[in-house]
Protein backbone atom coordinates (compact mmCIF):
# COMPACT_ATOMS: atom_id res chain seq x y z
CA UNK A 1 6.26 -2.50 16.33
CA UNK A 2 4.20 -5.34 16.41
CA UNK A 3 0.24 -5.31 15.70
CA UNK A 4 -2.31 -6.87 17.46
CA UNK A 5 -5.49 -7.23 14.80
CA UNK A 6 -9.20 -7.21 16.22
CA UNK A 7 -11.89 -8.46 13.45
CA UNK A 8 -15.27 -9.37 13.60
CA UNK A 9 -18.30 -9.83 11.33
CA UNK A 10 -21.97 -8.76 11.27
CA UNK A 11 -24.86 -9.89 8.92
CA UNK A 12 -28.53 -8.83 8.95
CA UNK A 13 -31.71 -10.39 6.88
CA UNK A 14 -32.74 -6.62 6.08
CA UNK A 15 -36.68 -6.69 5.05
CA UNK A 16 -35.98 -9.74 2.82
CA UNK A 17 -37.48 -13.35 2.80
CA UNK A 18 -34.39 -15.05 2.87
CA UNK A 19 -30.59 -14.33 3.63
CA UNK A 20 -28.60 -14.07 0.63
CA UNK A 21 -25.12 -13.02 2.21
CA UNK A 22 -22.20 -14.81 3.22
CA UNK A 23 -19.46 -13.76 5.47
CA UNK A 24 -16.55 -15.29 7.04
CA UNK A 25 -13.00 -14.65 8.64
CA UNK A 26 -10.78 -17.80 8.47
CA UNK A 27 -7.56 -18.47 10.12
CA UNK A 28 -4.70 -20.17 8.74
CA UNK A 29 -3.87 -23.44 9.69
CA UNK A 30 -0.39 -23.22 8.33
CA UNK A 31 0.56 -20.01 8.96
CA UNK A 32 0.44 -18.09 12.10
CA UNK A 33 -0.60 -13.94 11.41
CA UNK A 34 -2.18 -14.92 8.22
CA UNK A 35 -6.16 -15.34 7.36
CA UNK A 36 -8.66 -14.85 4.64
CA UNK A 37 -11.64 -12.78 5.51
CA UNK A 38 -14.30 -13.16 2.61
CA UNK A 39 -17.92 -11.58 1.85
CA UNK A 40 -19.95 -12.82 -0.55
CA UNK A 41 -23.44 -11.34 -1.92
CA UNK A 42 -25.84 -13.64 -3.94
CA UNK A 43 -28.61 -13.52 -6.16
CA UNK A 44 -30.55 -15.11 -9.23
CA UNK A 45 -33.51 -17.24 -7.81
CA UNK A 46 -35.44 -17.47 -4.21
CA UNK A 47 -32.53 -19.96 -3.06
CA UNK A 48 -30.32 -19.95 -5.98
CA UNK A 49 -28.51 -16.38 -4.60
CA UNK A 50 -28.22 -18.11 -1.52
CA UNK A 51 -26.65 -20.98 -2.64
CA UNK A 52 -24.15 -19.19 -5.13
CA UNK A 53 -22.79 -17.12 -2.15
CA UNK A 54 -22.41 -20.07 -0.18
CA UNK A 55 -20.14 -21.60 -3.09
CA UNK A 56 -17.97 -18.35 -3.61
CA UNK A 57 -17.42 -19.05 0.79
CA UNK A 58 -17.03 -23.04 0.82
CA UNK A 59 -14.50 -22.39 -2.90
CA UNK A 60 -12.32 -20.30 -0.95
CA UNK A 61 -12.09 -21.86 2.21
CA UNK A 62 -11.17 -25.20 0.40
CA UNK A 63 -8.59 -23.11 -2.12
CA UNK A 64 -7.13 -21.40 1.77
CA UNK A 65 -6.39 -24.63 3.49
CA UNK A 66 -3.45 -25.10 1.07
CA UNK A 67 -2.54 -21.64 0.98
CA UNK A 68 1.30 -21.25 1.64
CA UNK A 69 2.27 -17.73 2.17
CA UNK A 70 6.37 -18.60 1.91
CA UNK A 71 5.46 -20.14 -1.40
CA UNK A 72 2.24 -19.55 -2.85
CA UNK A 73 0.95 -15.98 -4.30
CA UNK A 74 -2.07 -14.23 -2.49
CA UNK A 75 -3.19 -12.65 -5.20
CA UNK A 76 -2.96 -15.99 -7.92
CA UNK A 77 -5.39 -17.35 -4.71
CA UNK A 78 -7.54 -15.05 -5.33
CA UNK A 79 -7.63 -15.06 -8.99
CA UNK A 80 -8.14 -18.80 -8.24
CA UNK A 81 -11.16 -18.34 -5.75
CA UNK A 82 -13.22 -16.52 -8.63
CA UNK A 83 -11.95 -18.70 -11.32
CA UNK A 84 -12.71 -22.35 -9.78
CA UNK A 85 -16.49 -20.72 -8.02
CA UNK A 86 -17.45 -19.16 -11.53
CA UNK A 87 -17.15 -22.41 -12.96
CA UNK A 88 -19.32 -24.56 -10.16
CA UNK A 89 -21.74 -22.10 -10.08
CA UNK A 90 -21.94 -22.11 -13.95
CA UNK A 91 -21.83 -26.01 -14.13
CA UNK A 92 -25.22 -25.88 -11.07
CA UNK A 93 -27.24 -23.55 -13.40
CA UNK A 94 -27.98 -26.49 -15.41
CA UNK A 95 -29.50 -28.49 -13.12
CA UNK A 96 -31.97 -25.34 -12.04
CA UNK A 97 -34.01 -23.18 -13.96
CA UNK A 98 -32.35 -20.68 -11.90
CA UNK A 99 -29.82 -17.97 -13.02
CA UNK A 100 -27.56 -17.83 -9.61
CA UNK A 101 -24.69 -15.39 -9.13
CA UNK A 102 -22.42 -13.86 -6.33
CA UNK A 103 -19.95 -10.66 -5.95
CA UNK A 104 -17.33 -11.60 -3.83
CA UNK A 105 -15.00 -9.51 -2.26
CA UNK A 106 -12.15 -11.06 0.12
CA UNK A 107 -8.59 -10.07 1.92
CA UNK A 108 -5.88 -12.07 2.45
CA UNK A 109 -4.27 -10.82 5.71
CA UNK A 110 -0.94 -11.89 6.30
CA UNK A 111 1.30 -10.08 9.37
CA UNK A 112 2.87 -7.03 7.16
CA UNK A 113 0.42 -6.74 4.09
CA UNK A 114 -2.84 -7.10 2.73
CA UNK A 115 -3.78 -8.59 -0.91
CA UNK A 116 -7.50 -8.41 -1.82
CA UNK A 117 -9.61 -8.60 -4.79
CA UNK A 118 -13.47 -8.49 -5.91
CA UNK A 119 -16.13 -8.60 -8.21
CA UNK A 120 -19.25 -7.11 -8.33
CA UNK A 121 -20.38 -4.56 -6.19
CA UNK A 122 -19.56 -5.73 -2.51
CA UNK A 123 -16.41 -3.67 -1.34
CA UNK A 124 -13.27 -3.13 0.61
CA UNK A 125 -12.57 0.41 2.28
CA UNK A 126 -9.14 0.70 3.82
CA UNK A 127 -9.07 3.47 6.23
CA UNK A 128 -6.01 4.75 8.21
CA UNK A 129 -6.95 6.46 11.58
CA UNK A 130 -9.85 8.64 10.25
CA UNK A 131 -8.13 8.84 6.45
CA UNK A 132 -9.74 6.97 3.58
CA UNK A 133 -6.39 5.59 2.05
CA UNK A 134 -8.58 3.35 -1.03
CA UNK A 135 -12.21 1.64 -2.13
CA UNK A 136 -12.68 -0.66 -4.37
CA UNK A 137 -14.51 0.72 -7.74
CA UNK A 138 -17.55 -1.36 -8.27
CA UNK A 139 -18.11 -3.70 -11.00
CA UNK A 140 -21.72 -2.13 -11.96
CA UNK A 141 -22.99 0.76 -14.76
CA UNK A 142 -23.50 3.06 -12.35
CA UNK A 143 -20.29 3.23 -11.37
CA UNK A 144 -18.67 2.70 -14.92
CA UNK A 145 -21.03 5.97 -15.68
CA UNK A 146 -19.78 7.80 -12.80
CA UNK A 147 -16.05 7.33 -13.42
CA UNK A 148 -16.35 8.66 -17.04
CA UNK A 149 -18.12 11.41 -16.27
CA UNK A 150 -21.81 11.14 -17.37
CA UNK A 151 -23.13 10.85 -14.21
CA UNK A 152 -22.85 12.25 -10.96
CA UNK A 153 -22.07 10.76 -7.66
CA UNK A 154 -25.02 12.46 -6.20
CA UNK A 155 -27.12 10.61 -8.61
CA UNK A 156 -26.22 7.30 -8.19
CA UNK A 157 -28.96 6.77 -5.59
CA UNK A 158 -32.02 7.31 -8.27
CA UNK A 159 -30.32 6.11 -11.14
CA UNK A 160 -32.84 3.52 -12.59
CA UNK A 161 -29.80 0.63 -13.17
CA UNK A 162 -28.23 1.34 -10.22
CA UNK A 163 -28.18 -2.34 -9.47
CA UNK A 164 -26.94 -3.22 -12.56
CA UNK A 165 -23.41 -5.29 -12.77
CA UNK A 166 -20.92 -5.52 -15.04
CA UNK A 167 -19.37 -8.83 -13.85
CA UNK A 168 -20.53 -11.37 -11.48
CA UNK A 169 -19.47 -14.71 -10.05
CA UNK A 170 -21.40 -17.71 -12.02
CA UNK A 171 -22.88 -14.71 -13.98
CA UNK A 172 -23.39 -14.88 -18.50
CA UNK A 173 -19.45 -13.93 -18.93
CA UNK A 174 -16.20 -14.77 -17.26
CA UNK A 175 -14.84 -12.13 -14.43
CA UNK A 176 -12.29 -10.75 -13.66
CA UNK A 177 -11.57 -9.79 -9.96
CA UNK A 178 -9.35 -6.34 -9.76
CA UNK A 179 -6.91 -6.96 -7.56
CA UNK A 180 -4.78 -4.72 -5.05
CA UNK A 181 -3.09 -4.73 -2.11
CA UNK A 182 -1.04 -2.67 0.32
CA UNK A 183 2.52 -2.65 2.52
CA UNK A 184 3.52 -2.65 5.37
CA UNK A 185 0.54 -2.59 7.56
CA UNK A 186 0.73 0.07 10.38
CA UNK A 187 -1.43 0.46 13.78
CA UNK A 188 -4.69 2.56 12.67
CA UNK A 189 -5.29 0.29 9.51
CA UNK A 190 -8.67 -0.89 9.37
CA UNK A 191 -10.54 -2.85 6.34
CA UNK A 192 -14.07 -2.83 6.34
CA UNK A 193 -15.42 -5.70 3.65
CA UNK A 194 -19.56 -5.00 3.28
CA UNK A 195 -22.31 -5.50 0.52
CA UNK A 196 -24.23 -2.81 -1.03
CA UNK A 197 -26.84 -3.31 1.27
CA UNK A 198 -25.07 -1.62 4.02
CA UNK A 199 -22.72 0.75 2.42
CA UNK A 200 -25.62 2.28 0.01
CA UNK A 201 -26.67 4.01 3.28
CA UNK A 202 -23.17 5.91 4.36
CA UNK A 203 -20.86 8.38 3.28
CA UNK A 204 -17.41 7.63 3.03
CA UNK A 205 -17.21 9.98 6.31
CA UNK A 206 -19.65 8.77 8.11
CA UNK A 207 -18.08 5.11 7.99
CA UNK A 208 -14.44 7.04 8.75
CA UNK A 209 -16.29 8.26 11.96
CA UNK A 210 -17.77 5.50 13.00
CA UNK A 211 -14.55 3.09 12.36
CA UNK A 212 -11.83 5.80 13.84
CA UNK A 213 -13.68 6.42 16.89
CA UNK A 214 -15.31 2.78 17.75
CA UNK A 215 -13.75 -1.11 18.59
CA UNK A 216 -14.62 -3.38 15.45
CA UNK A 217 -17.97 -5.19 17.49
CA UNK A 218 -19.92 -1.63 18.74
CA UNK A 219 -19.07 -0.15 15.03
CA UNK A 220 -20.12 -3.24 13.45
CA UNK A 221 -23.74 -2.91 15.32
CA UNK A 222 -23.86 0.46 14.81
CA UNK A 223 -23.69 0.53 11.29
CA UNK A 224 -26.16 -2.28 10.88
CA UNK A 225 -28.72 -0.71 13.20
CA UNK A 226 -28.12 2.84 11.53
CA UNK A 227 -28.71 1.01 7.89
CA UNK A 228 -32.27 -0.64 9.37
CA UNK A 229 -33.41 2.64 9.98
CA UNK A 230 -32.33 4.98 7.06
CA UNK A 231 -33.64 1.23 4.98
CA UNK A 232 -37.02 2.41 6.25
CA UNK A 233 -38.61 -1.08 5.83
CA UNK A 234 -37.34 -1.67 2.16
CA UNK A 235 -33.34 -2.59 3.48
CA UNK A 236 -31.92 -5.43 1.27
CA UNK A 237 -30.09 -8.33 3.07
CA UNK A 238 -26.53 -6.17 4.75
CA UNK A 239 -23.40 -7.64 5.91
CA UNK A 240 -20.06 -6.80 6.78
CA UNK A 241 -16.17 -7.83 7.86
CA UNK A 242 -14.30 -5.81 9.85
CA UNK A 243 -10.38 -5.83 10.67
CA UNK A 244 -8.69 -3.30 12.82
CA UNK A 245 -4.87 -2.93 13.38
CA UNK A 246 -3.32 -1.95 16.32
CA UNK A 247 0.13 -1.33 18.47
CA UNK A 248 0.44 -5.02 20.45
CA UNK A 249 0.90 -4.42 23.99
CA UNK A 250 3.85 -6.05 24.64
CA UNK A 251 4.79 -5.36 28.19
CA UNK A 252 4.32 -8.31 30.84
């Protein structure tokens, strides 16, 4: 059965002085069913955050345009993305006395899979219907802590280095992204693609809920509105990507 795909994308400033987020969904030119959607979070610096997300985004549209899915490997694009924007990013720093880095966490959609990889914090929930199929595991202590066992996930909230990452984009050592991906795609498949700043605030339930039950725009605004309130004045900057799979009508 064939899908149809609605996507959309959401970004608010949060209570901070400047907008450190990136987020994008680009079609292919070359090949029809197929685009990159890509969400970037920055920081290091008043502007230099902003400007190392805006690399990770302009990187990987450049790397896209020649993206060939017959020939060419979603995943080694992705690989590539990280790769070629660590090494700008790293190569800027020396003309600042700034310290900029990104996450990055992106998709490549093509008509009967999904590749995606990240680093850093920002991440990708695939949900089926209302079922949480996978997240990515963030690239931070917290979460490193968490996954061995010496912390709980109920304490990852007030744990003092919560923020803390293990790997960055333009950060002191190289990344690498962790990469998955899943086949076929089937109607109820939906990828949400945020940064911490929005999904600090939900339950892996709460965004099943809100996904299952709503079109990709009204769940988009209602998870940014319900993140300004529970932020309570002190919400970092919060974006998000979201890509919904359905049957195609195909009658005429």
């Amino acid at each position: 059965m064939p899908l149809a795909l609605d996507a959309t994308t959401a970004a608010h400033i949060g209570d901070r002085a400047e907008q450190q987020d990136r987020v994008t969904i680009l079609p292919s030119q070359r090949a029809r069913g197929t685009a990159l959607v890509i969400l970037a979070d920055g920081a290091g610096g008043y502007t230099g955050g902003a400007a190392a997300a805006q690399q990770v985004v302009a990187t990987a549209g450049q790397l896209f345009e020649g993206f060939c899915p017959k020939t060419d490997s979603a995943a080694r694009l992705l690989a590539e993305i990280v790769d070629e924007a660590h090494t700008v990013i790293k190569l800027n720093r020396l003309l600042t006395e700034e310290e900029p880095h990104s996450t990055f966490v992106a998709m490549v959609l093509q008509p009967n899979r999904a590749d995606w990889a990240h680093v850093g914090d920002s991440r990708l929930y695939h949900f089926r219907d209302a079922s949480l199929k996978s997240r990515t595991p963030d690239h931070s202590l917290v979460e490193q802590m968490i996954r061995a066992g010496e912390l709980k996930e109920s304490d990852r909230k007030t744990f003092p280095s919560k923020n803390m990452l293990l790997q960055a984009i333009g950060g002191p050592e190289t990344p690498e992204p962790t990469l998955a991906g899943t086949a076929p795609l089937q109607a109820g498949d939906t990828f949400l693609l945020c940064s911490d700043g929005l999904w600090d605030y939900f339950t892996e339930s709460e965004l099943s809920k809100v996904l299952s039950m709503l079109p990709p725009r009204k769940a988009a605004e209602t998870l940014i509105s319900s993140a300004r309130v529970r932020a309570r004045g002190r919400g970092d900057n919060c974006s998000l990507a979201l890509v919904k799979l359905a049957e195609a009508n195909t009658t005429t």
